[in-house]
Structures are given as structure tokens and as C-alpha cells.
Protein backbone atom coordinates (compact mmCIF):
# COMPACT_ATOMS: atom_id res chain seq x y z
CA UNK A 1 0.00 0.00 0.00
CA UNK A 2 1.33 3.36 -0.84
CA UNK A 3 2.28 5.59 2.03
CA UNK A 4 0.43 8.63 1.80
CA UNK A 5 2.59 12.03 0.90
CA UNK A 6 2.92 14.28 4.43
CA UNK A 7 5.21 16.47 3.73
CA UNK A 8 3.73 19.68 1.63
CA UNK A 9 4.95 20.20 -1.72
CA UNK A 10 5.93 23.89 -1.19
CA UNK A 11 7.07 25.51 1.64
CA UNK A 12 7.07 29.73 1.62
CA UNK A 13 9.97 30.99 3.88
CA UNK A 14 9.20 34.28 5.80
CA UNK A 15 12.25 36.51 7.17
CA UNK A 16 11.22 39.02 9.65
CA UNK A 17 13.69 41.53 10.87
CA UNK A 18 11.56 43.81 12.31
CA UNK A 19 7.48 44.17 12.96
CA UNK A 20 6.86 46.03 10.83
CA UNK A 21 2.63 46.92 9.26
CA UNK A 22 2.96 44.81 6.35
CA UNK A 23 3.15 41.33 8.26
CA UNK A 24 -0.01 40.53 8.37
CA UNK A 25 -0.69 41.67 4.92
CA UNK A 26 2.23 39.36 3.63
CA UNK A 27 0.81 36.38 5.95
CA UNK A 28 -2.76 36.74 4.45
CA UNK A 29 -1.58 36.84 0.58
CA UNK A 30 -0.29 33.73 1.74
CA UNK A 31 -3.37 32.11 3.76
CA UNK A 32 -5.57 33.26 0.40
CA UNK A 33 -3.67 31.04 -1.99
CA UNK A 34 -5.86 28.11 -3.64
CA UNK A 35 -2.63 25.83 -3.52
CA UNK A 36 -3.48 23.09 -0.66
CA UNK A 37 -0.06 21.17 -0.03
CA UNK A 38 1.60 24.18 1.51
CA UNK A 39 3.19 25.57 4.70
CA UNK A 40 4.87 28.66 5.87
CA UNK A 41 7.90 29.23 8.00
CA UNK A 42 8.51 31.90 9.59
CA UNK A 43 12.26 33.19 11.23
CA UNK A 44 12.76 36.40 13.37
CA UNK A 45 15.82 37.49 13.32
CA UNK A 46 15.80 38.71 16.77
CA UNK A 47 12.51 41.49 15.88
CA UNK A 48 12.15 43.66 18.93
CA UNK A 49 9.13 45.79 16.92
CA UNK A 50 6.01 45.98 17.64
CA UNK A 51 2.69 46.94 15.56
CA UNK A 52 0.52 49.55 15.87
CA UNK A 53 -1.52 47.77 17.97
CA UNK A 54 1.38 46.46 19.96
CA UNK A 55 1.48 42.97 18.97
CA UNK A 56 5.28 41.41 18.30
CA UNK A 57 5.43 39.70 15.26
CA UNK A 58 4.98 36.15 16.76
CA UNK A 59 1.15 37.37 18.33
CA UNK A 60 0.82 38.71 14.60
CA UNK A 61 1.84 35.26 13.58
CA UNK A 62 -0.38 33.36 15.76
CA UNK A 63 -3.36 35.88 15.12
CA UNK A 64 -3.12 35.62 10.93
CA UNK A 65 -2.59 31.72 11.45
CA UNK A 66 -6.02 31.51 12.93
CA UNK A 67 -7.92 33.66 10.55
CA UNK A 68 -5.96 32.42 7.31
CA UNK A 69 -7.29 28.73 8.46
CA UNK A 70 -10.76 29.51 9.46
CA UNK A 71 -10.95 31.08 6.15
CA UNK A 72 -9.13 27.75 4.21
CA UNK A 73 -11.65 25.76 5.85
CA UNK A 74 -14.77 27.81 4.83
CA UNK A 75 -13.30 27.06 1.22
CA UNK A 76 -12.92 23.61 1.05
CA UNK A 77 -9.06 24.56 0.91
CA UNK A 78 -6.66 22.14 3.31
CA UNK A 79 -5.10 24.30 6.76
CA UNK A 80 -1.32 25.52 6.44
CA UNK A 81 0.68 24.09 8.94
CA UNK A 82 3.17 27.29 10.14
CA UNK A 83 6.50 26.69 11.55
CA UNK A 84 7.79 29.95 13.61
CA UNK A 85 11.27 30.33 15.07
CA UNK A 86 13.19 32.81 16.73
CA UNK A 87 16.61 33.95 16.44
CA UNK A 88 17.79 35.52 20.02
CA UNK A 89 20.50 37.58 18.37
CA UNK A 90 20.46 39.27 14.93
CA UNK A 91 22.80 37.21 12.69
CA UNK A 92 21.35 38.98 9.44
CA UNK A 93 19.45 38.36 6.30
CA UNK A 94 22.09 34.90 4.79
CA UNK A 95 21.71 33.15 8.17
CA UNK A 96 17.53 33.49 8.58
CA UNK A 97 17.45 32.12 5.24
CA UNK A 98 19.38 29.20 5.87
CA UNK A 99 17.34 29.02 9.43
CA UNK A 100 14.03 28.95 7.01
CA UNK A 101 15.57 26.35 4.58
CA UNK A 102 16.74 23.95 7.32
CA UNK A 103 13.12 24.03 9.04
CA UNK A 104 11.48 23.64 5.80
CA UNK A 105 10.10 20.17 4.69
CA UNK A 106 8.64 21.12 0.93
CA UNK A 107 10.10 19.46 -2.18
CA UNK A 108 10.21 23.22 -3.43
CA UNK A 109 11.18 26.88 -1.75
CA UNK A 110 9.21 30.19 -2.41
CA UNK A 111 11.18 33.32 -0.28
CA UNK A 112 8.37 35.93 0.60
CA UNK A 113 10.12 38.99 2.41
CA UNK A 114 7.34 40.14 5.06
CA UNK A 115 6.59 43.73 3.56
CA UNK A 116 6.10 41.49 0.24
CA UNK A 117 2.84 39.60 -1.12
CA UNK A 118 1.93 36.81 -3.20
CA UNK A 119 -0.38 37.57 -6.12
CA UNK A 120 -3.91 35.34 -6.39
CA UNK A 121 -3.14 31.86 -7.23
CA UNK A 122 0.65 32.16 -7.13
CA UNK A 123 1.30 28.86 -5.84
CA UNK A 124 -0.34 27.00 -8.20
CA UNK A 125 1.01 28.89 -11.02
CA UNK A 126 4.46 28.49 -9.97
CA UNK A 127 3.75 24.46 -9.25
CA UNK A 128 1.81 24.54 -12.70
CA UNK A 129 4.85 25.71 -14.27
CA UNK A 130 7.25 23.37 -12.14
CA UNK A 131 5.88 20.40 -13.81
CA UNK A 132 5.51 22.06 -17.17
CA UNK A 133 8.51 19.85 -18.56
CA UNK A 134 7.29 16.61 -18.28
CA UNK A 135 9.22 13.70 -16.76
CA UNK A 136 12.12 15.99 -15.43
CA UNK A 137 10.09 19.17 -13.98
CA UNK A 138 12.05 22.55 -13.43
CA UNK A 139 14.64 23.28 -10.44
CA UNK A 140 14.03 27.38 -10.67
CA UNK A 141 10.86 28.67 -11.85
CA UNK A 142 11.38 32.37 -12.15
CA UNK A 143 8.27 35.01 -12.21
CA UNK A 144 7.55 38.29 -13.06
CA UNK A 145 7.12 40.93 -10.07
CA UNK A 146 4.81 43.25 -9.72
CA UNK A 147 6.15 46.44 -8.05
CA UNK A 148 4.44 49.31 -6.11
CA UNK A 149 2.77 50.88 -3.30
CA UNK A 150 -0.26 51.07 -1.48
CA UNK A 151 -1.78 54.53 -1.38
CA UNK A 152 -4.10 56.41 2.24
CA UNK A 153 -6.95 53.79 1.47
CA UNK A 154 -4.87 50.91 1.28
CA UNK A 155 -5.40 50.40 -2.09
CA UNK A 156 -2.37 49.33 -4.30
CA UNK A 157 -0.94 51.36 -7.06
CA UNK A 158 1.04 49.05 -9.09
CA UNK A 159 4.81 51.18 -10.88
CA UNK A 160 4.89 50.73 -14.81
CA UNK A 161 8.11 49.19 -14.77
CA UNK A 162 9.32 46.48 -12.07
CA UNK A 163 12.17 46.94 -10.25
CA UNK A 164 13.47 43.43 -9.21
CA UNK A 165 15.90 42.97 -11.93
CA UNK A 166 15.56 40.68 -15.34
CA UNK A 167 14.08 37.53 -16.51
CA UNK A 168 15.01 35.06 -19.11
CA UNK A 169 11.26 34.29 -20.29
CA UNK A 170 12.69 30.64 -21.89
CA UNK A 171 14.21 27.69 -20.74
CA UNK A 172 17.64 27.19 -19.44
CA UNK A 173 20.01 24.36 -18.59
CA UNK A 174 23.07 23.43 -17.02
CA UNK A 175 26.04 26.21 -17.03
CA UNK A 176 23.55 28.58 -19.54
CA UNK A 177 21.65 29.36 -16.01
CA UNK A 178 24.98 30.72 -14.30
CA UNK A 179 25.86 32.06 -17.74
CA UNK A 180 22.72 33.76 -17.88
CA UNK A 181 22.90 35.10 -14.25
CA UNK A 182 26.40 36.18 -14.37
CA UNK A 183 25.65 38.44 -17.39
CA UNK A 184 23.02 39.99 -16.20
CA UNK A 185 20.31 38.28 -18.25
CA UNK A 186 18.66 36.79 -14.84
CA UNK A 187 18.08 38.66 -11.29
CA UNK A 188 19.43 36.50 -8.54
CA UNK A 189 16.91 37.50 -6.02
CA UNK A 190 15.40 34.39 -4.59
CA UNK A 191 12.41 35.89 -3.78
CA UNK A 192 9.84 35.89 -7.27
CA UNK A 193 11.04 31.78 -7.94
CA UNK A 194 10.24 29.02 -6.93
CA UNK A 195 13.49 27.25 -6.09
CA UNK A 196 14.01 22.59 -5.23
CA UNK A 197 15.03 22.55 -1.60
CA UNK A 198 17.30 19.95 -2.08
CA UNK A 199 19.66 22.99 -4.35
CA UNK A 200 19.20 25.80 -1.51
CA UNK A 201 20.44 23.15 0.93
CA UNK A 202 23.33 22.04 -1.72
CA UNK A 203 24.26 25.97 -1.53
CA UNK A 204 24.09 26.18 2.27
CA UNK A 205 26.60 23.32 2.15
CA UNK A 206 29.05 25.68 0.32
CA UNK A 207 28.42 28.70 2.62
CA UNK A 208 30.13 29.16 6.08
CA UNK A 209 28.26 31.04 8.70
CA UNK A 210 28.15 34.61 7.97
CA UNK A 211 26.25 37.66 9.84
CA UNK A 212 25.44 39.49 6.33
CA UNK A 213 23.21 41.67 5.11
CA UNK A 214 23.99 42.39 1.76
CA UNK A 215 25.26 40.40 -1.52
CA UNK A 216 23.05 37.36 0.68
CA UNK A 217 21.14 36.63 -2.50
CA UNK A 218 24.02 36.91 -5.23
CA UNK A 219 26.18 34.46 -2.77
CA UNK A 220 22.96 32.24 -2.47
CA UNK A 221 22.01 32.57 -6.09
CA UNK A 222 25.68 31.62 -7.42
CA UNK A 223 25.74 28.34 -5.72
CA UNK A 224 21.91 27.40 -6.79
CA UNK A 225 23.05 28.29 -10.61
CA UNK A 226 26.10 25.82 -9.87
CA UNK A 227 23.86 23.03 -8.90
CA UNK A 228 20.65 23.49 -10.90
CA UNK A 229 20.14 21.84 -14.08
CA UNK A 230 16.29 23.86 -15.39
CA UNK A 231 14.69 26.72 -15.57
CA UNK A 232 12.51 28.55 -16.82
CA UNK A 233 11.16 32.11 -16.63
CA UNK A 234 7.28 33.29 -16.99
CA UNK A 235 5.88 36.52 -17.82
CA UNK A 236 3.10 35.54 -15.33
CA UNK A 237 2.86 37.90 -12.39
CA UNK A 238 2.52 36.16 -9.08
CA UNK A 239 5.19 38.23 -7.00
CA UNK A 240 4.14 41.71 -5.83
CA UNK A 241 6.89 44.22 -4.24
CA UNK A 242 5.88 46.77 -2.28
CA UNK A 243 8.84 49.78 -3.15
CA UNK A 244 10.44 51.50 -0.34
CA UNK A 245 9.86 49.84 2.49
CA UNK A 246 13.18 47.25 2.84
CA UNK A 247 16.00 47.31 4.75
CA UNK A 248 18.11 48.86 2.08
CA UNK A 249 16.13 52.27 2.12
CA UNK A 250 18.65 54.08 3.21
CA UNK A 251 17.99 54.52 7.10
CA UNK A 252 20.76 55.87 9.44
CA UNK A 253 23.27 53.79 10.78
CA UNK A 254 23.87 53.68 14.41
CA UNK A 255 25.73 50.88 16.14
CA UNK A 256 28.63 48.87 15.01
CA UNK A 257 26.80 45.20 14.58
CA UNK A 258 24.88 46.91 12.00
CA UNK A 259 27.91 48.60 10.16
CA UNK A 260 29.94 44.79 10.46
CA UNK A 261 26.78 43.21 8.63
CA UNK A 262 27.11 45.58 5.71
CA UNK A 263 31.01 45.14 5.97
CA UNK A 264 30.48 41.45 5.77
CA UNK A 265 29.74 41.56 2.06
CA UNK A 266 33.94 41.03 1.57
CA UNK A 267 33.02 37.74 2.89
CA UNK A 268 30.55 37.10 -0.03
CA UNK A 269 33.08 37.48 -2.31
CA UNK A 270 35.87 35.47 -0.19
CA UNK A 271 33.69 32.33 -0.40
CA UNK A 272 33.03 32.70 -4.15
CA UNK A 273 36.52 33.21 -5.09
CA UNK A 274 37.90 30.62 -2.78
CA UNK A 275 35.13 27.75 -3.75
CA UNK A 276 36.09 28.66 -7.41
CA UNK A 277 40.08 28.30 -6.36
CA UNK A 278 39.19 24.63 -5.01
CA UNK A 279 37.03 23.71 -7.55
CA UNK A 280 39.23 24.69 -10.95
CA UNK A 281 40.25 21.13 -11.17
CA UNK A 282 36.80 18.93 -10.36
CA UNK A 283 35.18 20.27 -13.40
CA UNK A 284 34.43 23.46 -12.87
CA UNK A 285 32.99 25.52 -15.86
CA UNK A 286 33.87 29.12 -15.52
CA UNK A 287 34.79 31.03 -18.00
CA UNK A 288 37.30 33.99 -18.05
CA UNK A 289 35.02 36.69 -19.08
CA UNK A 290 32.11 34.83 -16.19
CA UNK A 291 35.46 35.42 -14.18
CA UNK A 292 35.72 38.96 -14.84
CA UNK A 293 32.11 40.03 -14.39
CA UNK A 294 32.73 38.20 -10.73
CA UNK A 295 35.57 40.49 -9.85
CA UNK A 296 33.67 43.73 -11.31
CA UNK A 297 30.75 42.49 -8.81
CA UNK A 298 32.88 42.65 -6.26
CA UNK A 299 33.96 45.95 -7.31
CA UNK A 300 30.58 47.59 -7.05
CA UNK A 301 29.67 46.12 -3.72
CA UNK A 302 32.78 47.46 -2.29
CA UNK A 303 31.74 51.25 -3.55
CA UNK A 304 28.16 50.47 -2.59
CA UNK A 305 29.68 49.95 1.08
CA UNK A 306 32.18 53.37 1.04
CA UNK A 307 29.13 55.05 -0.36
CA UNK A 308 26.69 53.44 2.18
CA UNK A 309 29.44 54.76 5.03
CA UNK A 310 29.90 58.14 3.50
CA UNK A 311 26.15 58.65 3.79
CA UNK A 312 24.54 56.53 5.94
CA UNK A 313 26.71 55.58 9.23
CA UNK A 314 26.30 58.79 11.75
CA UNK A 315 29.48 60.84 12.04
CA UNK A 316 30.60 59.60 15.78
CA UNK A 317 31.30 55.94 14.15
CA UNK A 318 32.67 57.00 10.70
CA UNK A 319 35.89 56.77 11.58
CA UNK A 320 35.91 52.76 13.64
CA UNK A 321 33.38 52.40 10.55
CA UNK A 322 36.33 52.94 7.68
CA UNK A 323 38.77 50.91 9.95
CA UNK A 324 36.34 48.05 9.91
CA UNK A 325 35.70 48.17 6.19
CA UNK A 326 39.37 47.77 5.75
CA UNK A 327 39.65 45.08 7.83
CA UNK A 328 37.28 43.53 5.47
CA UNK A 329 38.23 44.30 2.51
CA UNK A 330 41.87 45.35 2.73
CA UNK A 331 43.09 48.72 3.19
CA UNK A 332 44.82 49.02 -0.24
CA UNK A 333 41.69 47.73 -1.68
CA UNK A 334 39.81 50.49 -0.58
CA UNK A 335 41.64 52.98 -0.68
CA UNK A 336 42.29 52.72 -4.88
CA UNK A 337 37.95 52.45 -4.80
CA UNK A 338 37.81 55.95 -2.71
CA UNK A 339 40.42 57.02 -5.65
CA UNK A 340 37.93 56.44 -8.48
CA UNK A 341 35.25 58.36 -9.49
């Protein structure tokens, strides 16, 4: 007798960093889907917030995961089972996502940030499109976002143009997907795919701890487009991003664990270069011009981070913040990017 399938076929991973009004908005789009072999897990990185009505973001949690079921059942739709966990120190955005990928148990990964929403029958599209190729379905399934904002009545005003990066609206495989991604012909957010487990954990195998906060999806994205074999990319919309409201809006910087998380992107780059050093012999694929877009990359995050401290760390920690960026990245290193214009 067959043993009946338990574990959910997809399982949509939820950072929160801080409690912030758009949980329970991202938690609903969720609870609303049509798609009945899901669950959700959930990771705070240590939130302290609270909402406007002063619930932390698990009693937001707890609250939505009531209502979103209540509302499945009324349907005809199968309950979500929700996994939340807690991180009791902020290790930053690389280390909740591999917190959310080991706690997972779907064959397939969908990344939601929390001030983020899934369009109407995203799931199903995504898991209609997964199995699109017949007997060998597709590791990355990459959508189309939606971007804007929602206006004093809550209602949302979708942007013209998206602004989550490009799409290759075919089929890939093999080294054309890291191809693709390396020249720019593919964003490599995770969030907006739908991504096999088993290659996010493949990448976490590859990736030391590290308290990081930005490059997290290139560093997570280059090891996926190592090990995954499809994709494809749809011009359906099932991803909608809500515009200025991340943690990359430009906010002041104020303490020094904050600063070292930035900072930490030298370590992105450390990984990559010394996986590719070990690897050059085991049948590695890289090409030289794939090898010089790699060391451009690391070029621009290392002026994103002088310009992020020029204008964003407050002037009584500029000066530990410079030293600390040269610890990471090596003094001469930064000095000849403060040189160029």
C-alpha cells in the first residue's frame, strides 16, 4: 500500500527583521492562496518591533494563522501548517534564510520577504509551471514581479516598470543558467522563484556562517546556478513588491553590529573566489570573461559599502566604521575604490 505524501509540496519561507505593518498583509496573501499542499515558516531574526496595535510579530503570527485557516476551511481549501522560530541575536538576512531552509520540509522553496505579497493563485502557477517539462520538472521557476505601493486607502498602485531585476522568459540548462545570471540576463533574487530545496540546501553546504546583510542573494544565487540543471522564466505575475519599504532604504546607521553586517559583504566574495580556487580542477565551468564580471561584482559592492558609510553611518562611528571596512576588505583595496570616481 502506498504511504500517503505528508510532507507539503511547497514551503514559503518568511524573514522578519523587524514588525513592521505589512506582516499581516504578507501572511494573508499567503493564507488566500488556492494551492493546498503548503506551509509557511517563519524566522525572526531577533525582531524587537512591535505593531501599531502592539502585537510582536509572533502574536501577529499566531493571530493571521487563525484567521488564514478559518478562512481555508470555509473554502474547502486544506489548513497551512506554520512553523515559527526565533533567532535571540540578529545574525542577518544569509543566516535566517538558511534558518528557514533547514526548518522547511517542501520538495520546493518560495522566499516571501514580510513587507512582500503573493499575487492570487501564485502557488499554483508556480507548481503549474514546475511540472511544465514533463518527466524531469524545473529546479528554478522564475516570475515576473509586480512592483508598487499602497496609497491612504490601502489600495495598491502598481509602478509601470518592475524593479526586481531581469528575466530570461525561456528555458535554461546546465552552465547557460549561471551564464545567464552572471551576465546579467537573470536577477538573482530568490524571492519571485520558486526554487528545489534539495539545491538551496546544496548551496548552504558551500556557505560558512556569515552575519550578512547584503550580496546574501548573489552568494545564495551563485551556488543554486552551480547546482541546478532547469529553468525557466514566466511573464506571469505572481510576485508583488511593495517599493520602499526594505532594509536597504537608506535609514541611518547607528551601532557597530549593524555597520559589520554591511562590511560582511567582503566575505561574499571570499567564499566565491575561494570555492572557485578549489574547484578549478573537479570540473568546474567558468569562464574567463564569467570570471571577470565576478571580480567587477565585487567591485561595485565594495563602492556600494564606502558610499553606504559616506552617507549613511552617523558621524561619531565614521571613523571605527572605515577601519572596519578595511579590515574587510583590505586597506589598499579600498583605498584605490575611494580614488575612483
Amino acid at each position: 500500500m502506498t504511504k500517503a505524501r505528508t510532507d507539503p509540496l511547497i514551503s514559503v519561507c518568511i524573514p522578519v527583521y523587524e514588525t513592521e505593518p505589512f506582516l499581516a498583509k504578507c501572511l494573508r496573501s499567503v493564507f488566500a492562496q488556492d494551492f493546498s499542499s503548503v506551509e509557511i515558516v517563519i524566522v525572526s531574526d531577533d525582531s524587537k518591533g512591535k505593531d501599531s496595535e502592539g502585537k510582536n510579530s509572533k502574536k501577529i503570527v499566531r493571530q493571521i494563522e487563525k484567521e488564514g485557516n478559518k478562512n481555508r476551511k470555509a473554502n474547502g481549501i486544506a489548513p497551512v501548517k506554520l512553523i515559527f522560530e526565533e533567532h535571540h541575536q540578529n545574525r542577518g538576512i544569509l543566516e535566517v534564510r538558511r534558518t528557514l531552509a533547514f526548518n522547511a520540509s517542501g520538495e520546493y522553496i518560495v522566499f516571501l520577504d514580510s513587507d512582500d505579497e503573493l499575487e492570487p493563485n501564485a502557488l499554483s502557477i508556480l507548481w503549474n509551471c514546475v511540472n511544465q517539462n514533463g518527466e524531469q520538472p524545473f529546479d528554478i521557476v522564475h516570475s515576473t514581479f509586480v512592483s508598487g505601493y499602497y496609497d491612504e486607502t490601502e489600495n495598491f498602485i502598481p509602478l509601470e516598470h518592475t524593479k526586481c531585476g531581469s528575466i530570461y522568459y525561456d528555458k535554461l540548462t546546465g552552465h547557460d543558467i549561471f551564464s545567464r545570471w552572471i551576465n546579467g540576463d537573470i536577477s538573482g533574487n530568490v524571492c519571485g522563484k520558486i526554487i528545489r530545496r534539495n539545491l538551496i540546501n546544496s548551496a548552504f553546504d558551500n556557505i560558512p556562517y556569515t552575519e550578512c546583510n547584503m550580496a546574501d542573494d548573489l552568494l545564495l544565487f551563485f551556488f543554486i546556478s552551480q547546482y541546478a540543471k532547469l529553468y525557466k522564466g514566466i511573464e506571469s505575475k505572481v510576485y508583488r513588491y511593495r517599493v520602499n519599504s526594505g532594509m536597504s532604504s537608506g535609514r541611518k546607521i547607528d551601532d557597530m553590529h549593524r555597520w559589520k553586517m554591511i562590511c560582511s559583504t567582503a566575505s561574499v566574495f571570499t567564499i566565491i573566489s575561494q570555492w572557485i580556487k578549489e574547484n578549478q580542477n573537479e570540473g568546474l565551468y567558468i569562464k574567463p570573461d564569467e570570471l571577470e564580471k565576478i571580480k567587477a561584482m565585487t567591485r561595485f559592492y565594495l563602492k556600494n559599502n564606502i558610499q553606504q558609510m559616506n552617507e549613511t553611518v552617523i558621524p561619531e562611528l565614521r571613523f571605527k566604521a572605515r577601519e572596519m571596512l578595511c579590515e574587510y576588505w583590505g586597506s589598499d583595496f579600498v583605498k584605490k575604490m575611494e580614488n575612483q570616481k
